[in-house]
C-alpha atoms as a PDB file:
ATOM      1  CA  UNK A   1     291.646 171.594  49.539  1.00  0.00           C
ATOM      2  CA  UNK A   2     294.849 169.530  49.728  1.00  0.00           C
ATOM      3  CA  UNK A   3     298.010 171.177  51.054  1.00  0.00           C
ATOM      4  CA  UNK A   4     301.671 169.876  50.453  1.00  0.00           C
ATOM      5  CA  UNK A   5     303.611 167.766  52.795  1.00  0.00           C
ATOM      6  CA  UNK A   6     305.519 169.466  55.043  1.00  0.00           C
ATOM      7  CA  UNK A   7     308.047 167.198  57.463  1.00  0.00           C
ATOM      8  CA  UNK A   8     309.688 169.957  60.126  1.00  0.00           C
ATOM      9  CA  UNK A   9     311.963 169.788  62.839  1.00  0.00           C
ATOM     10  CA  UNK A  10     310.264 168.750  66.239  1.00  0.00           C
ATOM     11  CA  UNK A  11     309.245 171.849  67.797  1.00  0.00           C
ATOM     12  CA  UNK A  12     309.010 171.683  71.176  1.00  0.00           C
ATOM     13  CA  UNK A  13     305.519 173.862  71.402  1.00  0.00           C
ATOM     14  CA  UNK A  14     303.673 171.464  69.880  1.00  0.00           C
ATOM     15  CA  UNK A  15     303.283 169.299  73.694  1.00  0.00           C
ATOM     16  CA  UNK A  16     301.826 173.164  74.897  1.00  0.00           C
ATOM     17  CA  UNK A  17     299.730 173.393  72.016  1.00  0.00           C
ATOM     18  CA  UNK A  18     298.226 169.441  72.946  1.00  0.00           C
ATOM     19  CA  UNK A  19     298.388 170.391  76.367  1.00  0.00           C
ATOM     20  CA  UNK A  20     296.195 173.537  75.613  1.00  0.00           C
ATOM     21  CA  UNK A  21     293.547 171.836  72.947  1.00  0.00           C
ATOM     22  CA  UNK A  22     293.354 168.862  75.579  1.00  0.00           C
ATOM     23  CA  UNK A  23     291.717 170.997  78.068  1.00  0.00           C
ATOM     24  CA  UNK A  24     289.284 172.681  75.887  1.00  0.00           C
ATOM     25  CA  UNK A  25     288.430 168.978  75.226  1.00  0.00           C
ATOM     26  CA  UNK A  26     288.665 167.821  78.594  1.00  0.00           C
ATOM     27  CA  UNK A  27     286.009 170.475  79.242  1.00  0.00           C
ATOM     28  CA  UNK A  28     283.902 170.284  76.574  1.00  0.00           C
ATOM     29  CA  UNK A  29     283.706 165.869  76.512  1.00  0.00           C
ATOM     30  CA  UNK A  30     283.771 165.556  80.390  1.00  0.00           C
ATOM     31  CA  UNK A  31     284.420 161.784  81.471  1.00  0.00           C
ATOM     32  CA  UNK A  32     283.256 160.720  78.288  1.00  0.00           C
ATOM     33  CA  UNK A  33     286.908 160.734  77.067  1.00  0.00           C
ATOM     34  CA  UNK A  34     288.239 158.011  79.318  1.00  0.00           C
ATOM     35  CA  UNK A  35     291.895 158.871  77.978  1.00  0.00           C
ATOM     36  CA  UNK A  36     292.906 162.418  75.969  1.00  0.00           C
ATOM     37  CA  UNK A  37     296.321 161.186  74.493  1.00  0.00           C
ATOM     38  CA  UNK A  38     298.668 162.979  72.353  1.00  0.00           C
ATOM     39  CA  UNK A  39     299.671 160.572  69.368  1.00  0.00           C
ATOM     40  CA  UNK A  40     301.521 160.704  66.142  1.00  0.00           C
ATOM     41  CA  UNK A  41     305.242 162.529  65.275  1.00  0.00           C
ATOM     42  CA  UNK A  42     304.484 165.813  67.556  1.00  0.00           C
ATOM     43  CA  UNK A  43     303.852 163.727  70.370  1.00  0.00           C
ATOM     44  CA  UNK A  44     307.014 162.161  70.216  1.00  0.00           C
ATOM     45  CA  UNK A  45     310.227 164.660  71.369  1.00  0.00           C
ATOM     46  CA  UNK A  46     313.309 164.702  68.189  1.00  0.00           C
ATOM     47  CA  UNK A  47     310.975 163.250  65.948  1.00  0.00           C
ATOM     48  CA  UNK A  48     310.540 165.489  62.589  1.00  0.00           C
ATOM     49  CA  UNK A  49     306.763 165.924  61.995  1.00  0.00           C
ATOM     50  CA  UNK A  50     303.899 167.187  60.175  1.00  0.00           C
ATOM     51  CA  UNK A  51     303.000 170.550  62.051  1.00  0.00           C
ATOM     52  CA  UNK A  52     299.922 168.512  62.611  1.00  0.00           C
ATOM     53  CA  UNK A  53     298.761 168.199  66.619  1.00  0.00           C
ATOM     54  CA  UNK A  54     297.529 164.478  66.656  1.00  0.00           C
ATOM     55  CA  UNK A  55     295.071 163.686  69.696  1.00  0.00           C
ATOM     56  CA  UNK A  56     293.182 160.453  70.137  1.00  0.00           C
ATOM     57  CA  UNK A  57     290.174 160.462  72.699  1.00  0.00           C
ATOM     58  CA  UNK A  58     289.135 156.953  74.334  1.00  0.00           C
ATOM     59  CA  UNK A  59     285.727 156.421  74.570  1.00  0.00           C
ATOM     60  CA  UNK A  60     283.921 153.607  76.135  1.00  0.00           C
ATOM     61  CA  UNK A  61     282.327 152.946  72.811  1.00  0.00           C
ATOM     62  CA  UNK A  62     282.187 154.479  69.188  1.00  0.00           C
ATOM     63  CA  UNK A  63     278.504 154.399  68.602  1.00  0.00           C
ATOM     64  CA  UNK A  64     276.186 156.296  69.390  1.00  0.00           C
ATOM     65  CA  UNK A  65     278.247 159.190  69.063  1.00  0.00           C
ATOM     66  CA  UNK A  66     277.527 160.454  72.480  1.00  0.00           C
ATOM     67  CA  UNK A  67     280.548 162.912  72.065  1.00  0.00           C
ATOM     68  CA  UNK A  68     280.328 164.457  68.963  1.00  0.00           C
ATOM     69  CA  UNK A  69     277.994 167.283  69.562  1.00  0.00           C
ATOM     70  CA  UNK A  70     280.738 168.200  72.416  1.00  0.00           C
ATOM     71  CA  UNK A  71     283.252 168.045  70.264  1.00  0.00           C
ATOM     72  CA  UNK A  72     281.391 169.712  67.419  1.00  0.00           C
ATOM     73  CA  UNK A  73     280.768 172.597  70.377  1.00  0.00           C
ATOM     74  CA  UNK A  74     284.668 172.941  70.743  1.00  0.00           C
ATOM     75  CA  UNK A  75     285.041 173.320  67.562  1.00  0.00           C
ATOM     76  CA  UNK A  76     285.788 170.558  65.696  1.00  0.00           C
ATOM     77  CA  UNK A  77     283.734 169.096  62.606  1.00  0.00           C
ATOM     78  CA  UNK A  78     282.974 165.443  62.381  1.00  0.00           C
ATOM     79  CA  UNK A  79     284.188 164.006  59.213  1.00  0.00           C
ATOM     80  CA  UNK A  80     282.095 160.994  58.091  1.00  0.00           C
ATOM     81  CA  UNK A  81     284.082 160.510  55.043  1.00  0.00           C
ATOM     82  CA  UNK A  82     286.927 159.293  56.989  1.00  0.00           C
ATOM     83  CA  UNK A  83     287.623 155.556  55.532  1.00  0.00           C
ATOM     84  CA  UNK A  84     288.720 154.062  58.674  1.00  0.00           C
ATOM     85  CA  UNK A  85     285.831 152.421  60.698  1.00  0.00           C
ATOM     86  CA  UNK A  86     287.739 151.770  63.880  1.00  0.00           C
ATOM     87  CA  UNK A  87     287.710 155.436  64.978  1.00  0.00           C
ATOM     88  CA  UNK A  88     285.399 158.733  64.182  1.00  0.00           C
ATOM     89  CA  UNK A  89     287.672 161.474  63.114  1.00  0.00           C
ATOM     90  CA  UNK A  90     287.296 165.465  64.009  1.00  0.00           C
ATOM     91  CA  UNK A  91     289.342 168.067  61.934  1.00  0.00           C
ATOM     92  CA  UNK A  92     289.212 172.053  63.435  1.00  0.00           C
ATOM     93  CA  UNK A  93     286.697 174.451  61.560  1.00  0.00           C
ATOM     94  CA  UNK A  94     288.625 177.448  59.438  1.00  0.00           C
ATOM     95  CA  UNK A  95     290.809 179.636  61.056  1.00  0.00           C
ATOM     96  CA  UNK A  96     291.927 176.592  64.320  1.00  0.00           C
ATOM     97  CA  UNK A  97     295.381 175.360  64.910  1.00  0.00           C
ATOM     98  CA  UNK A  98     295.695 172.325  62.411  1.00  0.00           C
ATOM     99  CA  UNK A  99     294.404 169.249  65.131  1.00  0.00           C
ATOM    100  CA  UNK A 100     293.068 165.387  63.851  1.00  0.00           C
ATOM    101  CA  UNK A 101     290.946 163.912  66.384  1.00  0.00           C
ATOM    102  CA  UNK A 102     290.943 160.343  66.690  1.00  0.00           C
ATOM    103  CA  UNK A 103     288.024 158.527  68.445  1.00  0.00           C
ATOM    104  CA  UNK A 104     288.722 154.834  69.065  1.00  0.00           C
ATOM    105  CA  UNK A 105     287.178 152.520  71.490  1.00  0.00           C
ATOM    106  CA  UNK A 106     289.221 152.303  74.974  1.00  0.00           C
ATOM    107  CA  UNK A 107     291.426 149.287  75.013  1.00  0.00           C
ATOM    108  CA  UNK A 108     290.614 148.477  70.786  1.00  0.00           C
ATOM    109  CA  UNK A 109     294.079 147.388  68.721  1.00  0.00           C
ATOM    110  CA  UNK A 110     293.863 150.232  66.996  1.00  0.00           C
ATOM    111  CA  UNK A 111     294.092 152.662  70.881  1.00  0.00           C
ATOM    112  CA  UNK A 112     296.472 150.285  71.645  1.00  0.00           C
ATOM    113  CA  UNK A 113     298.273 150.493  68.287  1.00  0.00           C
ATOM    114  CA  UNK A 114     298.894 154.287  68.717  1.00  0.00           C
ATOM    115  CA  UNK A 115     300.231 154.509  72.063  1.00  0.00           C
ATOM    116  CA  UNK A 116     302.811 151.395  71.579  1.00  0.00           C
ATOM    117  CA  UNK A 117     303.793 153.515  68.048  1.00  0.00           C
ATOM    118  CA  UNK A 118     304.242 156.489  69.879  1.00  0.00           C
ATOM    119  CA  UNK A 119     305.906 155.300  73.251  1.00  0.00           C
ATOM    120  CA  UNK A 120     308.456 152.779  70.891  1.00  0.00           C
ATOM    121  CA  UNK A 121     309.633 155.801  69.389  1.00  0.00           C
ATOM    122  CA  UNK A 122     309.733 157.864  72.240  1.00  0.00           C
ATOM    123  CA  UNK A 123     312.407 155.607  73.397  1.00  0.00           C
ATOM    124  CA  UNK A 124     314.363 154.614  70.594  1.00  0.00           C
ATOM    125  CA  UNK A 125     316.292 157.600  68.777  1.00  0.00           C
ATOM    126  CA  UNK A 126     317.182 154.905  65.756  1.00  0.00           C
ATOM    127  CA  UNK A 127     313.967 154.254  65.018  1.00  0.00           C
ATOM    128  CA  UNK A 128     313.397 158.046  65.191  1.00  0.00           C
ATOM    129  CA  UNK A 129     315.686 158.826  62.961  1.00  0.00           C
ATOM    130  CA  UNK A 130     314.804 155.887  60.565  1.00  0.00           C
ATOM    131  CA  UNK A 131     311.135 157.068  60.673  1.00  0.00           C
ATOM    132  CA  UNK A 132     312.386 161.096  59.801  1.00  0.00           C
ATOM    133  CA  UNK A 133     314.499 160.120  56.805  1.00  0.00           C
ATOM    134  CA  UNK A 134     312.025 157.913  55.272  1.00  0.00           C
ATOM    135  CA  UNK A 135     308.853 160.939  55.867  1.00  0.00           C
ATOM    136  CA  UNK A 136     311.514 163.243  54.332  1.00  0.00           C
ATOM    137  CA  UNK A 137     312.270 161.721  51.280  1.00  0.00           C
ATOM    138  CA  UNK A 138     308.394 160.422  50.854  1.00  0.00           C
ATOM    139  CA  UNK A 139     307.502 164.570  51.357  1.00  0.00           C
ATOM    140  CA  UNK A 140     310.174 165.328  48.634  1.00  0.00           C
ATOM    141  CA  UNK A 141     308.887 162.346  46.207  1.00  0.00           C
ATOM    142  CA  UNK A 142     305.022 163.239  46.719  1.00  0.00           C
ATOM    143  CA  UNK A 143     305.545 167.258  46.632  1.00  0.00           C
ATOM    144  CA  UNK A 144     302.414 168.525  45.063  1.00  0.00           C
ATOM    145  CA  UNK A 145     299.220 168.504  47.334  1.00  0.00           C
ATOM    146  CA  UNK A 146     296.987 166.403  45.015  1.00  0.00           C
ATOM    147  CA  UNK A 147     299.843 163.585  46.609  1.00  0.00           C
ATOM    148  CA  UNK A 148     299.147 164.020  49.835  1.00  0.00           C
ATOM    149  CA  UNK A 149     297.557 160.170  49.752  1.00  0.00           C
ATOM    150  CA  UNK A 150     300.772 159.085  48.252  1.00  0.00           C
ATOM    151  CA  UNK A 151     302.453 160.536  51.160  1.00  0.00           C
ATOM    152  CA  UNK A 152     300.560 158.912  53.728  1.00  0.00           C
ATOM    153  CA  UNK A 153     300.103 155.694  52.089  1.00  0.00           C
ATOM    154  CA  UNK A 154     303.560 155.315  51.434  1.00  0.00           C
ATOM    155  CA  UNK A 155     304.708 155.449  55.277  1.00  0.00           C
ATOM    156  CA  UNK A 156     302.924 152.116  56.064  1.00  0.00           C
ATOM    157  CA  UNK A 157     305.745 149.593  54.901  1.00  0.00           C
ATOM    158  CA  UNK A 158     308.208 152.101  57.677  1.00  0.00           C
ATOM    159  CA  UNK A 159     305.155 151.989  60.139  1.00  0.00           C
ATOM    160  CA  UNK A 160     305.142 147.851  59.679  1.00  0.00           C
ATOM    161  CA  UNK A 161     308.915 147.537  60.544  1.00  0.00           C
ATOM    162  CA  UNK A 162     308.587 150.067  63.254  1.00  0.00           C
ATOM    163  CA  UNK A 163     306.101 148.360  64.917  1.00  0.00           C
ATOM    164  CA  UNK A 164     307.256 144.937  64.292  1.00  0.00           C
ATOM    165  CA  UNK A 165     310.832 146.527  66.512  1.00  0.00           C
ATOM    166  CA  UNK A 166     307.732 147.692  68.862  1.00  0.00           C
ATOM    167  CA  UNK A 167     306.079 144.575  69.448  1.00  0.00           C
ATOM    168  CA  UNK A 168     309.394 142.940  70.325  1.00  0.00           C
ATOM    169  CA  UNK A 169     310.304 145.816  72.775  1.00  0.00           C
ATOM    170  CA  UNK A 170     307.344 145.560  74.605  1.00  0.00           C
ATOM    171  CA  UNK A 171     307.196 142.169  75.218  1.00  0.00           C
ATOM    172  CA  UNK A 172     310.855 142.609  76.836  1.00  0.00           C
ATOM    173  CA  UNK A 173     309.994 145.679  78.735  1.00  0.00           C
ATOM    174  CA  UNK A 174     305.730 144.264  79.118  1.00  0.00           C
ATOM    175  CA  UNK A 175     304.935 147.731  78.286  1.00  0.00           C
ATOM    176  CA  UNK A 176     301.431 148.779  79.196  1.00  0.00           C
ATOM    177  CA  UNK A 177     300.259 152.645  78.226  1.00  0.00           C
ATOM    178  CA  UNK A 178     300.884 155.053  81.155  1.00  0.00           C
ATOM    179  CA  UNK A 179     298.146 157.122  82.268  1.00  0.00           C
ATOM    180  CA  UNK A 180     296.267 159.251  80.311  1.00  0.00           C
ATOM    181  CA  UNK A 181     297.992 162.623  78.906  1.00  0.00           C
ATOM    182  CA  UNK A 182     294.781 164.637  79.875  1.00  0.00           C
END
């Protein structure tokens, strides 16, 4: 079942909440997860956000899923419906702390695409605030929870500028993604 859009405040417990779910995985994947990284709007401090704890796992490759019954173990569910072939998604079973797992191939655009999104923003508070007003009003526009997909696909033309401002910025800083989070 669909829920409405909610865009809060950043809270600063959602990096302890990562933090905490990241070792569970840590333990439960082992080195298969070459990076544990905390992605999307909690990850990134003053940013207003989905209540949604965002974590994308490297793996040295996609297929076969060497991971998932580890993943399944610590509680996540595999969902093969997810439309996006570049990563395997995991959502928590009933009663978990809301958590979307993203799977993606170590060093892929699309690992690389979500740390450069996330560390851009991390440093640029216009951006930031940019990217909060525009998540507000799209929450406020798509209100109902049979929108959520309106929600979500409406960001992308926001997400295209911000990272267009991203790809500039790190070609003048040659930004490379730190370490891993966990």
């Amino acid at each position: 079942m669909k829920e409405a859009v909610i865009v809060m405040p950043y809270d600063g417990k959602w990096q302890t909440e990562f933090v905490e779910i990241a070792k569970r995985l840590r333990d439960a994947i082992g080195d298969q997860a070459l990076r544990i990284d905390h992605i999307g709007s909690t990850a990134v401090p003053g940013l207003d956000a989905k209540p949604v704890i965002d974590i994308q796992i490297s793996v040295k490759v996609l297929e076969p899923m060497t991971y998932r019954s580890a993943l399944e173990a610590a509680g996540y569910r595999h969902r093969a419906d997810n439309p996006d072939l570049t990563k395997r998604y995991f959502r928590e079973k009933v009663g978990m702390r809301r958590t979307h797992i993203h799977v993606r191939e170590a060093g892929s655009w699309s690992e690389q695409f979500a740390l450069l999104f996330r560390d851009f923003l991390r440093q640029s508070e216009e951006w930031r605030r940019v990217y909060a007003a525009e998540k507000h009003a799209l929450a406020e526009r798509y209100s109902a929870p049979h929108e959520r997909d309106f929600y979500v696909d409406g960001k992308d033309p926001i997400i295209w500028k911000i990272m267009q401002e991203a790809s500039r910025w790190s070609k003048d800083t040659g930004w490379r993604p730190a370490a891993s989070d966990f």
